[in-house]
N, C-alpha and C. Protein backbone atom coordinates (compact mmCIF):
# COMPACT_ATOMS: atom_id res chain seq x y z
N UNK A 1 99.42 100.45 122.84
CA UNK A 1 99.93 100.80 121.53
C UNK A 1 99.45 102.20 121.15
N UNK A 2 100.19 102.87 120.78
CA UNK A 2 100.20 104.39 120.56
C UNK A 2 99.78 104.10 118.55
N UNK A 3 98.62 105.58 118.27
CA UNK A 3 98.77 105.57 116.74
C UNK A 3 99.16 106.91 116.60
N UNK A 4 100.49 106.90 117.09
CA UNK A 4 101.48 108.03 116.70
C UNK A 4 101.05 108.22 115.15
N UNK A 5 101.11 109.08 113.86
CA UNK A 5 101.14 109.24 113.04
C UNK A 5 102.66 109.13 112.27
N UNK A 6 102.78 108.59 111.14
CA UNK A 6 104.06 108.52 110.62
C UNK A 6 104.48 109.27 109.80
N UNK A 7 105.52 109.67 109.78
CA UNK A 7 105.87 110.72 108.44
C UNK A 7 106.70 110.24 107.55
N UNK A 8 107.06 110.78 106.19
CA UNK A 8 107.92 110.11 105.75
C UNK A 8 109.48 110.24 106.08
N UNK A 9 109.65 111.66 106.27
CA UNK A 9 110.59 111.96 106.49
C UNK A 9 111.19 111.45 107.63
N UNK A 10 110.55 111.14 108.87
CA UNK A 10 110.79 110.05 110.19
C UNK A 10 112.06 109.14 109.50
N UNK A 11 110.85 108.37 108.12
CA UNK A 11 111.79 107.38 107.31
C UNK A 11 112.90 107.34 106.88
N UNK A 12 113.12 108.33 106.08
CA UNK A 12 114.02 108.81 105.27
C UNK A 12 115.26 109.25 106.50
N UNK A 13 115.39 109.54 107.81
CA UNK A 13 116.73 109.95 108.63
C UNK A 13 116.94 108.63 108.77
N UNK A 14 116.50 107.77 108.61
CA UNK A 14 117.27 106.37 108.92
C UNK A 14 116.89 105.60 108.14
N UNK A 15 117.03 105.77 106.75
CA UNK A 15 116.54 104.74 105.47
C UNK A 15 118.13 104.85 105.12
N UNK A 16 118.71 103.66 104.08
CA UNK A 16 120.07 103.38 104.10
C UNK A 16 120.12 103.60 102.32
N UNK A 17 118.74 103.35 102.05
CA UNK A 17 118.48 103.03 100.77
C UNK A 17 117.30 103.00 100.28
N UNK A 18 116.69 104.10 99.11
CA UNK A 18 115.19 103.84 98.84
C UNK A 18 115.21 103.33 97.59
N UNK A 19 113.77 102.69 97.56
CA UNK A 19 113.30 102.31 95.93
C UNK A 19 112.47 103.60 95.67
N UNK A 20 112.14 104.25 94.21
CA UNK A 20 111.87 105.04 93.67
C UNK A 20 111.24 104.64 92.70
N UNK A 21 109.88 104.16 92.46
CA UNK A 21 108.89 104.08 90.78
C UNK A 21 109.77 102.67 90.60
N UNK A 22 110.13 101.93 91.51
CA UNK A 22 110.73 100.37 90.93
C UNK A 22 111.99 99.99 90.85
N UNK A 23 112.79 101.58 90.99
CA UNK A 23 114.20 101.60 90.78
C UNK A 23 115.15 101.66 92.12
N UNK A 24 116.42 100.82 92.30
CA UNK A 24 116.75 101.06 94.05
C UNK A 24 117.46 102.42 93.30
N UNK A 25 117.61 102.97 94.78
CA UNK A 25 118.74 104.63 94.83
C UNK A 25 118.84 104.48 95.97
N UNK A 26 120.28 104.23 95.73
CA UNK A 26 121.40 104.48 97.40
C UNK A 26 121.70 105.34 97.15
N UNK A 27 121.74 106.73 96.38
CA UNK A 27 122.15 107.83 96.62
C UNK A 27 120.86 108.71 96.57
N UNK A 28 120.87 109.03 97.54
CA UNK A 28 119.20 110.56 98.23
C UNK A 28 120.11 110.65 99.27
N UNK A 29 119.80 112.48 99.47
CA UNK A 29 120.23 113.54 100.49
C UNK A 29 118.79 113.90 100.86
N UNK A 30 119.78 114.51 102.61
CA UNK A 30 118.16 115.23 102.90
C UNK A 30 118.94 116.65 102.75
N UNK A 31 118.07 117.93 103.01
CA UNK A 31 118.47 118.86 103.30
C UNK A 31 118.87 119.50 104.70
N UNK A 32 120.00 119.37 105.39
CA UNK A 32 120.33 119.74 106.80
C UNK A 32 119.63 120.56 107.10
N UNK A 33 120.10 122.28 106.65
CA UNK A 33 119.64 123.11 106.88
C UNK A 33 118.43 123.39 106.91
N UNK A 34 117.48 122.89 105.61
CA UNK A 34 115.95 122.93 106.13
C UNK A 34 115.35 121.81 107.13
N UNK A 35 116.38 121.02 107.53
CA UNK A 35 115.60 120.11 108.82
C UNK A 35 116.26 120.78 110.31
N UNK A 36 117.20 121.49 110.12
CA UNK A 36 117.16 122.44 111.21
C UNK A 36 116.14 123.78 111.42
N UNK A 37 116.03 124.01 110.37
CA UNK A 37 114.86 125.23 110.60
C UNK A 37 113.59 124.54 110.86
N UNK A 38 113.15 123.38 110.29
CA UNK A 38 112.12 122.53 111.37
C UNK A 38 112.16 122.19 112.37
N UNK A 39 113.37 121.91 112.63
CA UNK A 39 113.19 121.69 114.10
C UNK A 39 113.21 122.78 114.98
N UNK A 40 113.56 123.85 114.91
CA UNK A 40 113.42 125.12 115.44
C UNK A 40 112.46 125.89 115.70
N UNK A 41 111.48 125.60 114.40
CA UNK A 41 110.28 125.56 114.30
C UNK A 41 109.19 124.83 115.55
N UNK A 42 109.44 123.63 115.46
CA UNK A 42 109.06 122.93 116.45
C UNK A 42 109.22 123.27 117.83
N UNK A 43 110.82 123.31 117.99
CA UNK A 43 110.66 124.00 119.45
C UNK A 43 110.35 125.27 120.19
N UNK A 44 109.91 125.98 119.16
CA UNK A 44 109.20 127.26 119.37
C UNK A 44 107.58 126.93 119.26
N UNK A 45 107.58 125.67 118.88
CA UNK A 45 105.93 125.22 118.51
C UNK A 45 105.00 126.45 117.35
N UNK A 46 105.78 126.60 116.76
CA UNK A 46 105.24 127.53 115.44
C UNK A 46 105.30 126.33 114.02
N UNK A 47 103.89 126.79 113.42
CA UNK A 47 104.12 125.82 112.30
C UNK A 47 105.37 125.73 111.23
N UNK A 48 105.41 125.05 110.27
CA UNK A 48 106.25 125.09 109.29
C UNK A 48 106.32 124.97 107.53
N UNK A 49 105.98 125.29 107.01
CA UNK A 49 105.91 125.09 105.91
C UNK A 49 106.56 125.14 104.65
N UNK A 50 107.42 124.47 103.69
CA UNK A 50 108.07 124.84 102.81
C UNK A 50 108.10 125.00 101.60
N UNK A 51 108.60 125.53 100.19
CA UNK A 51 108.80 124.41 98.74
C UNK A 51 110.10 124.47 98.71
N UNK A 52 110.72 124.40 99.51
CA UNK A 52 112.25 124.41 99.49
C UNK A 52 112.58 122.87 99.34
N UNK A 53 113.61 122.11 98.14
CA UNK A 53 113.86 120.84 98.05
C UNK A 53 114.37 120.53 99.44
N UNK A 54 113.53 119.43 100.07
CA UNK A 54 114.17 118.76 101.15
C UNK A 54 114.75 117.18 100.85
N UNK A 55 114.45 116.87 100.15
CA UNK A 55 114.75 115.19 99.56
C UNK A 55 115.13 115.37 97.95
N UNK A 56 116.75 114.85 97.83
CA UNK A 56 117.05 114.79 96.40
C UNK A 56 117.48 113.48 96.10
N UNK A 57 117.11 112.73 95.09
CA UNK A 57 117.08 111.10 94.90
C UNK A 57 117.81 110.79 93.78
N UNK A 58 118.71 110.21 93.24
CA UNK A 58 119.49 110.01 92.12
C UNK A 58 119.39 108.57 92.11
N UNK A 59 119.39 107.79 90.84
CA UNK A 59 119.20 106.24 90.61
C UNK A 59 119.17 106.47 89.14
N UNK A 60 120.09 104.81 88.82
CA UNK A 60 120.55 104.68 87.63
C UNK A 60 119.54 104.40 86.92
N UNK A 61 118.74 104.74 86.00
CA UNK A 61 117.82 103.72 85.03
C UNK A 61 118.72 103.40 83.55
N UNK A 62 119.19 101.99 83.77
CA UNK A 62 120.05 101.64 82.45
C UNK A 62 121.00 102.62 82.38
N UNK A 63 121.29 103.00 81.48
CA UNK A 63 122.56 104.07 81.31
C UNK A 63 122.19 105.10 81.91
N UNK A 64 121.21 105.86 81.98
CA UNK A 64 120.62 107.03 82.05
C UNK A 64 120.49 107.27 83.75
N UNK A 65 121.11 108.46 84.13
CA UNK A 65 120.90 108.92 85.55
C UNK A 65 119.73 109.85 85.57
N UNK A 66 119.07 109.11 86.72
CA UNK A 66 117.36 109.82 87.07
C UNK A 66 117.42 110.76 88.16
N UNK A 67 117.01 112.12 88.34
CA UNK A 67 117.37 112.74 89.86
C UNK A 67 115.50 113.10 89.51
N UNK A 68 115.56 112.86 91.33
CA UNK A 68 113.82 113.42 92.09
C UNK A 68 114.30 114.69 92.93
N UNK A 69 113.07 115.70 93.11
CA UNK A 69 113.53 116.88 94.15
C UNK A 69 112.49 116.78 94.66
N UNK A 70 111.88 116.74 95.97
CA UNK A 70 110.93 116.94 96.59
C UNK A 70 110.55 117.96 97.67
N UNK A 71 110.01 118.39 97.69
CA UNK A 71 109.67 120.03 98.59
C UNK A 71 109.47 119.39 100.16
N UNK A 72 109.42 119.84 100.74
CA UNK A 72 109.33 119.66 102.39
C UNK A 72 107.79 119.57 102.39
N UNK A 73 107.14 120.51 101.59
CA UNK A 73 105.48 120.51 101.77
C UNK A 73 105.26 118.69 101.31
N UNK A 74 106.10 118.68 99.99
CA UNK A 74 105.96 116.82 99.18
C UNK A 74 105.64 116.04 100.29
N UNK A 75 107.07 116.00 100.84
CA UNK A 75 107.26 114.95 101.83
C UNK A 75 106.28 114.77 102.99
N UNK A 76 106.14 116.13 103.58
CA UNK A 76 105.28 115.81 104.58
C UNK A 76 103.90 115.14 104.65
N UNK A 77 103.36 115.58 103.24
CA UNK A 77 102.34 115.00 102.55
C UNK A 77 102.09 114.18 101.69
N UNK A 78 103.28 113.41 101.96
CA UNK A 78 103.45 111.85 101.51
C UNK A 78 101.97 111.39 102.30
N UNK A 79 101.77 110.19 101.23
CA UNK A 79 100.73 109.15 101.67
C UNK A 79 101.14 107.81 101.98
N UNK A 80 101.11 107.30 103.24
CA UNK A 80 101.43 106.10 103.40
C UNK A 80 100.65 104.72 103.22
N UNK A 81 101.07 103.43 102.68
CA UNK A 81 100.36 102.51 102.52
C UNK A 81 100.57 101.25 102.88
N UNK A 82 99.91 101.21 104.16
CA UNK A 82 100.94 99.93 104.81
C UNK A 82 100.71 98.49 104.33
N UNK A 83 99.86 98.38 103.59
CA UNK A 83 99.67 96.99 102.58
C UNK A 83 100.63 97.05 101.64
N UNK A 84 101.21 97.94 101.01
CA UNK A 84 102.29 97.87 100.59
C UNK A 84 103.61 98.47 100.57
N UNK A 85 103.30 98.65 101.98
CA UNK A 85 104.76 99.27 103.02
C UNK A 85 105.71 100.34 101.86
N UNK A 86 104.51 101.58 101.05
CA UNK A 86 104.83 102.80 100.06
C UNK A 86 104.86 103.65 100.70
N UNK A 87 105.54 105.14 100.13
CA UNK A 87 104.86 105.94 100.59
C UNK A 87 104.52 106.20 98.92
N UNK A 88 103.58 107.02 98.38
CA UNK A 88 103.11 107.68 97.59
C UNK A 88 103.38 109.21 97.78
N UNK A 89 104.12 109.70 96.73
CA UNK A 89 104.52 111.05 96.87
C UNK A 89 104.04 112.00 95.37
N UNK A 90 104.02 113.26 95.72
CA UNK A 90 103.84 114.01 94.37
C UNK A 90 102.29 114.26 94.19
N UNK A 91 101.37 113.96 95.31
CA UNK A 91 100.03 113.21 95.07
C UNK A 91 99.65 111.90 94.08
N UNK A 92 100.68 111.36 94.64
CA UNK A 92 100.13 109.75 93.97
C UNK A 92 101.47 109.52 92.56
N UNK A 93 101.83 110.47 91.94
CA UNK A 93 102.99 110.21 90.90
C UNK A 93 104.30 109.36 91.23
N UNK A 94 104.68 109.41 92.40
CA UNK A 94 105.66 108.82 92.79
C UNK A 94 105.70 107.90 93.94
N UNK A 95 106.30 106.58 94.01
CA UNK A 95 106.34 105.35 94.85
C UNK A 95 107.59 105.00 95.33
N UNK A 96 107.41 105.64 97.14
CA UNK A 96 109.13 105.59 97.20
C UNK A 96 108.87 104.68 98.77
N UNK A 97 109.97 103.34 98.42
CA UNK A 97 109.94 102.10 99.74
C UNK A 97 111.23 102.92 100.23
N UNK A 98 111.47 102.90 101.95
CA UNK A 98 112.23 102.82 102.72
C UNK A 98 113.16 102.01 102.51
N UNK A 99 114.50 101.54 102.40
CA UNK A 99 115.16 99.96 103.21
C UNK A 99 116.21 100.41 103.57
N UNK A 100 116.45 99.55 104.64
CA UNK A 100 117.28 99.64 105.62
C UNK A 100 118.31 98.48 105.70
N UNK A 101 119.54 98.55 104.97
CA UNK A 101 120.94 97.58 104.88
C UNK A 101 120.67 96.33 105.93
N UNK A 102 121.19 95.32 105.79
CA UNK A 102 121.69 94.43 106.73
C UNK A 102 123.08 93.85 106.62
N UNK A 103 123.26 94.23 108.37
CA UNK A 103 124.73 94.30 108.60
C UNK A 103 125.10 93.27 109.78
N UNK A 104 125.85 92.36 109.94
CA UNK A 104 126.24 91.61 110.81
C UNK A 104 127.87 92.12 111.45
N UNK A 105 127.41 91.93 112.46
CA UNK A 105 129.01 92.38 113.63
C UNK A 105 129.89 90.77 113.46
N UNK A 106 130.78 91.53 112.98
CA UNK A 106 131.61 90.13 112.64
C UNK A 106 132.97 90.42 114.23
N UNK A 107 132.32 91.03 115.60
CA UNK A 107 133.37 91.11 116.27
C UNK A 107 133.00 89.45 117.65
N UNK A 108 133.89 88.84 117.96
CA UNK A 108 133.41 87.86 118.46
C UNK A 108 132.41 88.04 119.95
N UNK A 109 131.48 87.48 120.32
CA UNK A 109 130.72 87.93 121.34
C UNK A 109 131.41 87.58 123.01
């Protein structure tokens, strides 16, 4: 067993749907373009650093529409908590769960 380190953002390319401070939001973008200049980054093996919004989160509270922006520096320095499968973002201000849809193949086997 490997203790690869986790990131959040790992999460977030294949999260379908996050909770946010209690609230679900099926609508969050990432930013393409700044996850291509990371990765470019990477394969040149030069560090990376941003405050450029990489994660934007929208969710209804009651009538009222809520939007989050989070910097690439945010995310990366999310805190994870696997007792309660969080990440903690913002330094601790914000509580955002992963989830991932469930889907059944309705094609016959």
């Amino acid at each position: 067993m490997t203790d690869a380190p986790l990131y959040l953002l790992d999460q977030l390319e294949t999260a379908d749907m996050l909770e946010i401070d209690g609230l679900h939001a099926w609508q969050f973008s990432l930013n393409e373009d700044l996850l291509d200049q990371t990765d470019a980054a990477a394969e040149a093996d030069h560090p990376f650093a941003s405050g450029e919004t990489v994660l934007t989160i929208e969710a209804l509270d009651g009538r009222d529409r809520r939007t989050w922006r989070f910097s690439y520096n945010q995310v990366m320095e999310a805190e994870y908590r696997a007792e309660e499968d969080v990440w903690m973002l913002d330094e601790g201000k914000h509580r955002v769960k992963c989830l991932s849809a469930v889907s059944a193949d309705d094609e016959p086997e």
